[in-house]
N, C-alpha and C. Protein backbone atom coordinates (compact mmCIF):
# COMPACT_ATOMS: atom_id res chain seq x y z
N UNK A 1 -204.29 -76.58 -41.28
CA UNK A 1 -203.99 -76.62 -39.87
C UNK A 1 -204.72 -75.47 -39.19
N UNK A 2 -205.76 -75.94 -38.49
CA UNK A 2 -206.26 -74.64 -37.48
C UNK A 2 -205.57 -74.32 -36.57
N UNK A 3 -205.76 -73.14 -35.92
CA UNK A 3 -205.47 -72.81 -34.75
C UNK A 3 -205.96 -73.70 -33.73
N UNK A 4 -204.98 -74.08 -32.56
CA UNK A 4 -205.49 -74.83 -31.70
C UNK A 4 -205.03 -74.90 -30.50
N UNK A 5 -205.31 -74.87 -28.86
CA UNK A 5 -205.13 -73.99 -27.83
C UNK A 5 -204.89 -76.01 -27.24
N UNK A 6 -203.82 -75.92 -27.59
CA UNK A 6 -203.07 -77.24 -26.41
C UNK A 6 -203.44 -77.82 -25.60
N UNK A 7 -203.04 -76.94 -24.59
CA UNK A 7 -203.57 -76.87 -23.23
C UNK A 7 -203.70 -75.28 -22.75
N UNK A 8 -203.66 -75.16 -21.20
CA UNK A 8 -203.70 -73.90 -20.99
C UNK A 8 -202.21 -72.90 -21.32
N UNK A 9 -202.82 -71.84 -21.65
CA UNK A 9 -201.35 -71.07 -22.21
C UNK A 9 -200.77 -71.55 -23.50
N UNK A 10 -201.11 -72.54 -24.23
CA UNK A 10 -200.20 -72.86 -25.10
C UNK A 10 -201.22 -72.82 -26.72
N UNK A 11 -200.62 -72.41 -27.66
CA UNK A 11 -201.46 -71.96 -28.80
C UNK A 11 -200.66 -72.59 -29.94
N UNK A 12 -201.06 -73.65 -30.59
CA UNK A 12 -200.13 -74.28 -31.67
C UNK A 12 -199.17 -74.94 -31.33
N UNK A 13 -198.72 -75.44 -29.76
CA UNK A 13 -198.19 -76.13 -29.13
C UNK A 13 -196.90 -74.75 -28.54
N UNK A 14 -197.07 -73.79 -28.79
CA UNK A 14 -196.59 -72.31 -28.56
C UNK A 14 -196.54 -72.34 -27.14
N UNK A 15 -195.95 -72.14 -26.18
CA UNK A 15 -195.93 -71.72 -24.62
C UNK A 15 -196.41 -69.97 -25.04
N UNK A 16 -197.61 -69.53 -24.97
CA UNK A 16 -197.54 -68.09 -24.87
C UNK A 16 -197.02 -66.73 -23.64
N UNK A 17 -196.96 -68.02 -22.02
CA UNK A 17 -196.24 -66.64 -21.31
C UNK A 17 -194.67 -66.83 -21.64
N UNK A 18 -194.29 -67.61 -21.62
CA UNK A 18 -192.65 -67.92 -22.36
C UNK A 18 -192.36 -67.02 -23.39
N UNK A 19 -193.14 -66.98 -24.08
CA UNK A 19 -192.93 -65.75 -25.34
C UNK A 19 -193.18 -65.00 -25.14
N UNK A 20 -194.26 -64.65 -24.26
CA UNK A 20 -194.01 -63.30 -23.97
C UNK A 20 -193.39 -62.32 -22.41
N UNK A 21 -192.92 -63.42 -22.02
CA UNK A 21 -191.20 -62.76 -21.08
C UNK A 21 -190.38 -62.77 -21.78
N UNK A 22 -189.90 -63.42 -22.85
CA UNK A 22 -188.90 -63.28 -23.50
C UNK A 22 -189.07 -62.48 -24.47
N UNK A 23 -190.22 -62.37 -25.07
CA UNK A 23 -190.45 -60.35 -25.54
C UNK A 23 -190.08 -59.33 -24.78
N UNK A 24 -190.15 -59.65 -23.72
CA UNK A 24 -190.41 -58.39 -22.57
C UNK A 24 -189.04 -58.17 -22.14
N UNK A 25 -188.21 -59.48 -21.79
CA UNK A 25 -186.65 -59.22 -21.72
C UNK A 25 -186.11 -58.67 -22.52
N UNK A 26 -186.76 -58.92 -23.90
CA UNK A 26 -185.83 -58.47 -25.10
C UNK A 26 -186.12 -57.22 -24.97
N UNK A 27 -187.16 -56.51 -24.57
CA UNK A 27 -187.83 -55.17 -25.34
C UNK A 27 -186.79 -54.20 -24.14
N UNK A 28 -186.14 -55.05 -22.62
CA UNK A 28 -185.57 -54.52 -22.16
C UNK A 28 -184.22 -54.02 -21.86
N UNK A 29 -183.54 -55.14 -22.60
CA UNK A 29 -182.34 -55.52 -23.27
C UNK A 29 -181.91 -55.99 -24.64
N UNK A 30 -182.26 -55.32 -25.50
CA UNK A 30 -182.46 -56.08 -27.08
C UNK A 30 -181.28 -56.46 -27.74
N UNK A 31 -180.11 -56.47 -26.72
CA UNK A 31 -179.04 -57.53 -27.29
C UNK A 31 -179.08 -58.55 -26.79
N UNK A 32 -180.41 -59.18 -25.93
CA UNK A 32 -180.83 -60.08 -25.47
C UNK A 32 -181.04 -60.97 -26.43
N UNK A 33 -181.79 -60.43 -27.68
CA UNK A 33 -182.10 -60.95 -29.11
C UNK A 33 -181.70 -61.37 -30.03
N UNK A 34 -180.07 -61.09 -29.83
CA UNK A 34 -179.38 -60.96 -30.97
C UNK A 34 -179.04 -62.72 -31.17
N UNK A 35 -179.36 -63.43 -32.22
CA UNK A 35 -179.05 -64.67 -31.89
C UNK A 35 -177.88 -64.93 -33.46
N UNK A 36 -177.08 -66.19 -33.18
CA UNK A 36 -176.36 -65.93 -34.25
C UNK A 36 -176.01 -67.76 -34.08
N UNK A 37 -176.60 -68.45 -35.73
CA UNK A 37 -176.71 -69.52 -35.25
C UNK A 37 -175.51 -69.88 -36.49
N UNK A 38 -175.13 -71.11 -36.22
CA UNK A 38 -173.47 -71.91 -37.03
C UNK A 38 -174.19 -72.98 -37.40
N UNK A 39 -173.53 -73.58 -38.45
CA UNK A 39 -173.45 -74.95 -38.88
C UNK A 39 -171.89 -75.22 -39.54
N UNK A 40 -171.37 -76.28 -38.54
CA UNK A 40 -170.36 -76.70 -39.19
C UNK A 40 -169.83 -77.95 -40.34
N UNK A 41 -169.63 -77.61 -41.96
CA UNK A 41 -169.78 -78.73 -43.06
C UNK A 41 -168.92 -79.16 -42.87
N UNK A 42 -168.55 -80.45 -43.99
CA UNK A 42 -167.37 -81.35 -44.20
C UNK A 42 -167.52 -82.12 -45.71
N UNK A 43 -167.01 -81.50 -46.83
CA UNK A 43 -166.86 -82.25 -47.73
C UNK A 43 -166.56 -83.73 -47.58
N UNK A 44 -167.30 -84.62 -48.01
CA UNK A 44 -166.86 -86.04 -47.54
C UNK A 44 -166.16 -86.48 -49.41
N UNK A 45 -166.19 -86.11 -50.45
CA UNK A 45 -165.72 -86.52 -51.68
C UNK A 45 -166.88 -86.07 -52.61
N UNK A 46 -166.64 -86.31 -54.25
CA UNK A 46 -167.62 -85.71 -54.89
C UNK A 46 -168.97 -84.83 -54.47
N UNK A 47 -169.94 -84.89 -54.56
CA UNK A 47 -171.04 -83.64 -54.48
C UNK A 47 -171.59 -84.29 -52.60
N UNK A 48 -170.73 -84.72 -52.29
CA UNK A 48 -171.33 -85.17 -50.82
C UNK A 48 -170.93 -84.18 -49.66
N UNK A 49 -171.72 -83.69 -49.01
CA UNK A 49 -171.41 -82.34 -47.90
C UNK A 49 -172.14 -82.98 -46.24
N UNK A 50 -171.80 -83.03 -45.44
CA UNK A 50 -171.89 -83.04 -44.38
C UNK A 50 -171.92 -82.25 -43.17
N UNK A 51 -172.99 -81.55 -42.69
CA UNK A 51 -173.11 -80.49 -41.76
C UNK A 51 -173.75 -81.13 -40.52
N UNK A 52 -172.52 -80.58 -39.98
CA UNK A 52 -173.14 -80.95 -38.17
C UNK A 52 -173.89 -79.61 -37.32
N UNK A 53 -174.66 -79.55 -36.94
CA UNK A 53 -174.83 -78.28 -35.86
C UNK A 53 -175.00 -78.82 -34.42
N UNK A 54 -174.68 -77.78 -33.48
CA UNK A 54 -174.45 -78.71 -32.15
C UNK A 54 -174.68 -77.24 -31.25
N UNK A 55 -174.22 -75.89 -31.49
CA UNK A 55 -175.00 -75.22 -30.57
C UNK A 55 -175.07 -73.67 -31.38
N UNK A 56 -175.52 -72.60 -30.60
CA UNK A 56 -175.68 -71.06 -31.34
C UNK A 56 -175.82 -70.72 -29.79
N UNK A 57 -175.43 -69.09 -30.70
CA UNK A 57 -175.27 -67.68 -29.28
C UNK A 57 -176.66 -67.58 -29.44
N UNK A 58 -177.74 -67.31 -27.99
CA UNK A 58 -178.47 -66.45 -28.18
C UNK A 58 -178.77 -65.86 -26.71
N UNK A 59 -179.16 -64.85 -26.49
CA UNK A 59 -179.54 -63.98 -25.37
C UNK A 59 -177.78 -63.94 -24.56
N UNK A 60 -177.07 -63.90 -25.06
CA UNK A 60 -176.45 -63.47 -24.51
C UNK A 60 -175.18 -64.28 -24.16
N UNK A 61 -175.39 -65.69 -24.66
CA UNK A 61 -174.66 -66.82 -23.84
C UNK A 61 -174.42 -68.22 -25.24
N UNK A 62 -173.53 -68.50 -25.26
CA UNK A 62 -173.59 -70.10 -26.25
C UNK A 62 -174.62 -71.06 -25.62
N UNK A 63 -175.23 -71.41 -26.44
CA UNK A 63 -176.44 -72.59 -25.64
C UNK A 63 -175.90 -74.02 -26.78
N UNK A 64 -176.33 -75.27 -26.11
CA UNK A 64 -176.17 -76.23 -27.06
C UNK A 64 -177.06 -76.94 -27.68
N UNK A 65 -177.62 -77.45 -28.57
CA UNK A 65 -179.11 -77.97 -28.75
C UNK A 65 -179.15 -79.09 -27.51
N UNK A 66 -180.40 -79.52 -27.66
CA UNK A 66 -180.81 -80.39 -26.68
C UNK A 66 -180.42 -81.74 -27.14
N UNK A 67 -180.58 -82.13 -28.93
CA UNK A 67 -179.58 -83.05 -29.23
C UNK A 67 -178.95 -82.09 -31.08
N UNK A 68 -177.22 -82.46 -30.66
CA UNK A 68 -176.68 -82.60 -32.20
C UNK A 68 -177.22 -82.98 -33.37
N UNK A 69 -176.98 -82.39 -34.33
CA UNK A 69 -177.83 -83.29 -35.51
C UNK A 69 -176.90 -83.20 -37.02
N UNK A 70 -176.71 -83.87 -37.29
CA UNK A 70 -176.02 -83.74 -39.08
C UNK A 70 -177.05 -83.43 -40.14
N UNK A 71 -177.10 -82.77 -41.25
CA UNK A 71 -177.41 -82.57 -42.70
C UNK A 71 -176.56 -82.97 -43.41
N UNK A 72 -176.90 -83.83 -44.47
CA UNK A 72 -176.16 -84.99 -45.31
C UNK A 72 -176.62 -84.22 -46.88
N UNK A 73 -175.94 -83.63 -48.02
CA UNK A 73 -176.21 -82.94 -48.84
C UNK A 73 -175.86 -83.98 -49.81
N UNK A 74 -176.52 -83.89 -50.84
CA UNK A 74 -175.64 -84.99 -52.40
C UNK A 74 -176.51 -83.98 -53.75
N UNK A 75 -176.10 -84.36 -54.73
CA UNK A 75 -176.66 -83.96 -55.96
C UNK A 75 -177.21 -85.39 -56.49
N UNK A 76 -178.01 -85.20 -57.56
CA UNK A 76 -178.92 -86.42 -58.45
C UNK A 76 -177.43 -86.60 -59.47
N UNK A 77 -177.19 -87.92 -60.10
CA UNK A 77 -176.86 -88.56 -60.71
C UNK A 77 -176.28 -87.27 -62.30
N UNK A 78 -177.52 -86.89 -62.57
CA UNK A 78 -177.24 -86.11 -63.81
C UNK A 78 -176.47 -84.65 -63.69
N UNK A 79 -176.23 -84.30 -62.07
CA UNK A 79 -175.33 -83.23 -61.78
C UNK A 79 -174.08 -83.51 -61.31
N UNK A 80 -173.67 -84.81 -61.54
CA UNK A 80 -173.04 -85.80 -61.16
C UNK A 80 -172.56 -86.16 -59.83
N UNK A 81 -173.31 -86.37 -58.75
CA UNK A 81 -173.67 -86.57 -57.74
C UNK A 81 -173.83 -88.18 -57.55
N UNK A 82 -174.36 -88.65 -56.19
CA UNK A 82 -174.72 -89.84 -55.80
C UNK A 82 -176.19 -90.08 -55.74
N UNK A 83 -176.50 -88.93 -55.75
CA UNK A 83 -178.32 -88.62 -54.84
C UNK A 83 -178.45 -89.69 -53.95
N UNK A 84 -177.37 -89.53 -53.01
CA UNK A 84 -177.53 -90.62 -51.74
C UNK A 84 -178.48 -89.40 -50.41
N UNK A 85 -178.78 -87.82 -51.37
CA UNK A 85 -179.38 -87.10 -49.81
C UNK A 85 -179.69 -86.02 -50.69
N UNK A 86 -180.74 -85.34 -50.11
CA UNK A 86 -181.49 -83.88 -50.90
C UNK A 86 -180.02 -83.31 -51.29
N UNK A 87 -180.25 -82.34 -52.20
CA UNK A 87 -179.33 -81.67 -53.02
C UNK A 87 -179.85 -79.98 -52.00
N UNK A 88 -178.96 -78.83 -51.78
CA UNK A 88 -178.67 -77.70 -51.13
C UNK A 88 -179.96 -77.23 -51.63
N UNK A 89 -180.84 -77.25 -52.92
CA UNK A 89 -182.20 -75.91 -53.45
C UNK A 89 -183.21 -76.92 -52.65
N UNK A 90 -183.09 -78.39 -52.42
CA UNK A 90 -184.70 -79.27 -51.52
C UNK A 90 -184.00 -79.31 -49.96
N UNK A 91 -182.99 -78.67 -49.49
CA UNK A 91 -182.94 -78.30 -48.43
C UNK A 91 -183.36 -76.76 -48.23
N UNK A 92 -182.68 -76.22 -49.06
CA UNK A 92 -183.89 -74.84 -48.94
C UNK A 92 -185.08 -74.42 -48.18
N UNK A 93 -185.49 -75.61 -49.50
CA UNK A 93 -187.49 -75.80 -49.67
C UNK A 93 -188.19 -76.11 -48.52
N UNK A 94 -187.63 -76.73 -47.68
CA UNK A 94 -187.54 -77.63 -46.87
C UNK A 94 -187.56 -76.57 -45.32
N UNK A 95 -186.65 -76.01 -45.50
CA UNK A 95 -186.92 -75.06 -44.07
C UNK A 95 -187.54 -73.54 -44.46
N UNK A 96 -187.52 -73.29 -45.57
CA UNK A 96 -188.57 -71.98 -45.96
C UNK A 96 -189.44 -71.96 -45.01
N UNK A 97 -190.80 -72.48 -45.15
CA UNK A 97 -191.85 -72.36 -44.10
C UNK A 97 -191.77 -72.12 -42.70
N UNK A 98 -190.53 -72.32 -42.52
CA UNK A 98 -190.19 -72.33 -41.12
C UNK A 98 -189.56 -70.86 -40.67
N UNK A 99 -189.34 -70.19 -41.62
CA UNK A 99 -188.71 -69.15 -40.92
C UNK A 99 -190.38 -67.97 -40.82
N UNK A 100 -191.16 -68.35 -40.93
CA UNK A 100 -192.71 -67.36 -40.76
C UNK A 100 -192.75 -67.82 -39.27
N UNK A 101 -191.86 -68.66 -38.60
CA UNK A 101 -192.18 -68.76 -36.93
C UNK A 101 -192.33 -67.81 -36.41
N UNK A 102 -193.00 -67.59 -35.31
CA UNK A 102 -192.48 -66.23 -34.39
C UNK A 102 -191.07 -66.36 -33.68
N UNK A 103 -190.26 -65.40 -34.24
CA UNK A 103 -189.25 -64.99 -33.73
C UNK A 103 -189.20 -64.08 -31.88
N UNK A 104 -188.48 -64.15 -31.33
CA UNK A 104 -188.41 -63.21 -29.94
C UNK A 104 -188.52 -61.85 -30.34
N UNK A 105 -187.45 -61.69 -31.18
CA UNK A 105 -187.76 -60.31 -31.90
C UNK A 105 -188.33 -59.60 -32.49
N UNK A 106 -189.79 -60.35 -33.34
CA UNK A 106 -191.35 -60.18 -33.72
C UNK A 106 -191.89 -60.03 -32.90
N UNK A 107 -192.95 -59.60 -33.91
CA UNK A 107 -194.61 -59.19 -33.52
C UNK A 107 -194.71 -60.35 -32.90
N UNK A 108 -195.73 -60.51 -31.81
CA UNK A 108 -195.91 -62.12 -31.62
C UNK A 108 -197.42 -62.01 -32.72
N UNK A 109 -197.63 -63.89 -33.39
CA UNK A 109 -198.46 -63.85 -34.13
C UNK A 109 -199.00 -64.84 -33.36
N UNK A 110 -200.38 -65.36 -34.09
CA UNK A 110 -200.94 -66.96 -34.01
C UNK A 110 -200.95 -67.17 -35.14
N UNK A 111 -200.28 -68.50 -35.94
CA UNK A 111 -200.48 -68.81 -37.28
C UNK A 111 -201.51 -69.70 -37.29
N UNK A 112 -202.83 -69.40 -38.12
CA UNK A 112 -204.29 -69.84 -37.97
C UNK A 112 -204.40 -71.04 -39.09
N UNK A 113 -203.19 -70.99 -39.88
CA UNK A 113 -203.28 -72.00 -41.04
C UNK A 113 -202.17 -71.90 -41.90
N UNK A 114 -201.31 -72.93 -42.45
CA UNK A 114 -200.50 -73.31 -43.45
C UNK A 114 -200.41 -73.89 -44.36
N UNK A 115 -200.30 -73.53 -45.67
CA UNK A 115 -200.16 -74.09 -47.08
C UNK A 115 -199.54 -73.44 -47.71
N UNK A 116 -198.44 -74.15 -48.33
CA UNK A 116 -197.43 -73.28 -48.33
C UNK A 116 -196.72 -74.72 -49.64
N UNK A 117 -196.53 -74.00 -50.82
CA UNK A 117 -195.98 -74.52 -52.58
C UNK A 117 -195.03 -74.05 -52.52
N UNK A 118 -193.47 -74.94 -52.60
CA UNK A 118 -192.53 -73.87 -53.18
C UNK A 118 -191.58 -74.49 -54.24
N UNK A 119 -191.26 -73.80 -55.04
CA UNK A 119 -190.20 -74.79 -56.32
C UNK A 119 -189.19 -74.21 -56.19
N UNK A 120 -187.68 -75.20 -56.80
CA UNK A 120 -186.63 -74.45 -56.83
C UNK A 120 -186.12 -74.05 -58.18
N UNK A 121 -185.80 -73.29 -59.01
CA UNK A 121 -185.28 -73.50 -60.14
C UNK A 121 -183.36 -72.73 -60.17
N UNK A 122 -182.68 -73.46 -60.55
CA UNK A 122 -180.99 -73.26 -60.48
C UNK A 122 -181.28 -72.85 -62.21
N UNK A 123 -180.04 -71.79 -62.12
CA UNK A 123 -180.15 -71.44 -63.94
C UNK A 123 -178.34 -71.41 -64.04
């Protein structure tokens, strides 16, 4: 994935003055930053887990996503599970890459390229 300039202002589909007022708020109020995000589960029976998320604190205020969303967890058959849905280590895997975003509270970056291997091993 190259780097690639959207449209105007925008870098990787990035709004860059957006990020950087909201650097600038933060750098002026840095409990502006403080973000603190929930997910609420629900055992549904054997290895089956159910997580809803629907909103998080940040800058200062509860915000709600723009839409709700569930995570549906199961184990494979041989951990005695349903494997009716990724198991908790390929949900992991799965949002790893994602936390190298630029944060409000970072450096701001441009990420120029991604490739990115990851395994899980449970012992």
């Amino acid at each position: 994935m190259m780097n690639t300039q959207d449209k105007a202002g925008h870098v990787n589909g990035t709004n860059l003055s957006v990020l950087q007022e909201t650097v600038g708020a933060i750098k002026k109020d840095p409990g502006l930053g403080i973000c603190r995000f929930r997910a609420r589960g629900k055992w549904s029976g054997g290895a089956h887990n159910c997580t809803t998320v629907t909103d998080f604190d940040c800058a200062k205020q509860t915000m709600q996503h723009k839409l709700s969303f569930e995570l549906h967890c199961d184990k494979p058959h041989i951990l005695a599970g349903e494997d009716d849905d990724a198991n908790p280590v390929e949900h992991l895997l799965v949002v790893s890459p994602l936390v190298w975003l630029p944060m409000p509270r970072c450096s701001v970056f441009i990420l120029r390229s991604s490739n990115l291997s990851l395994k899980g091993t449970s012992a």
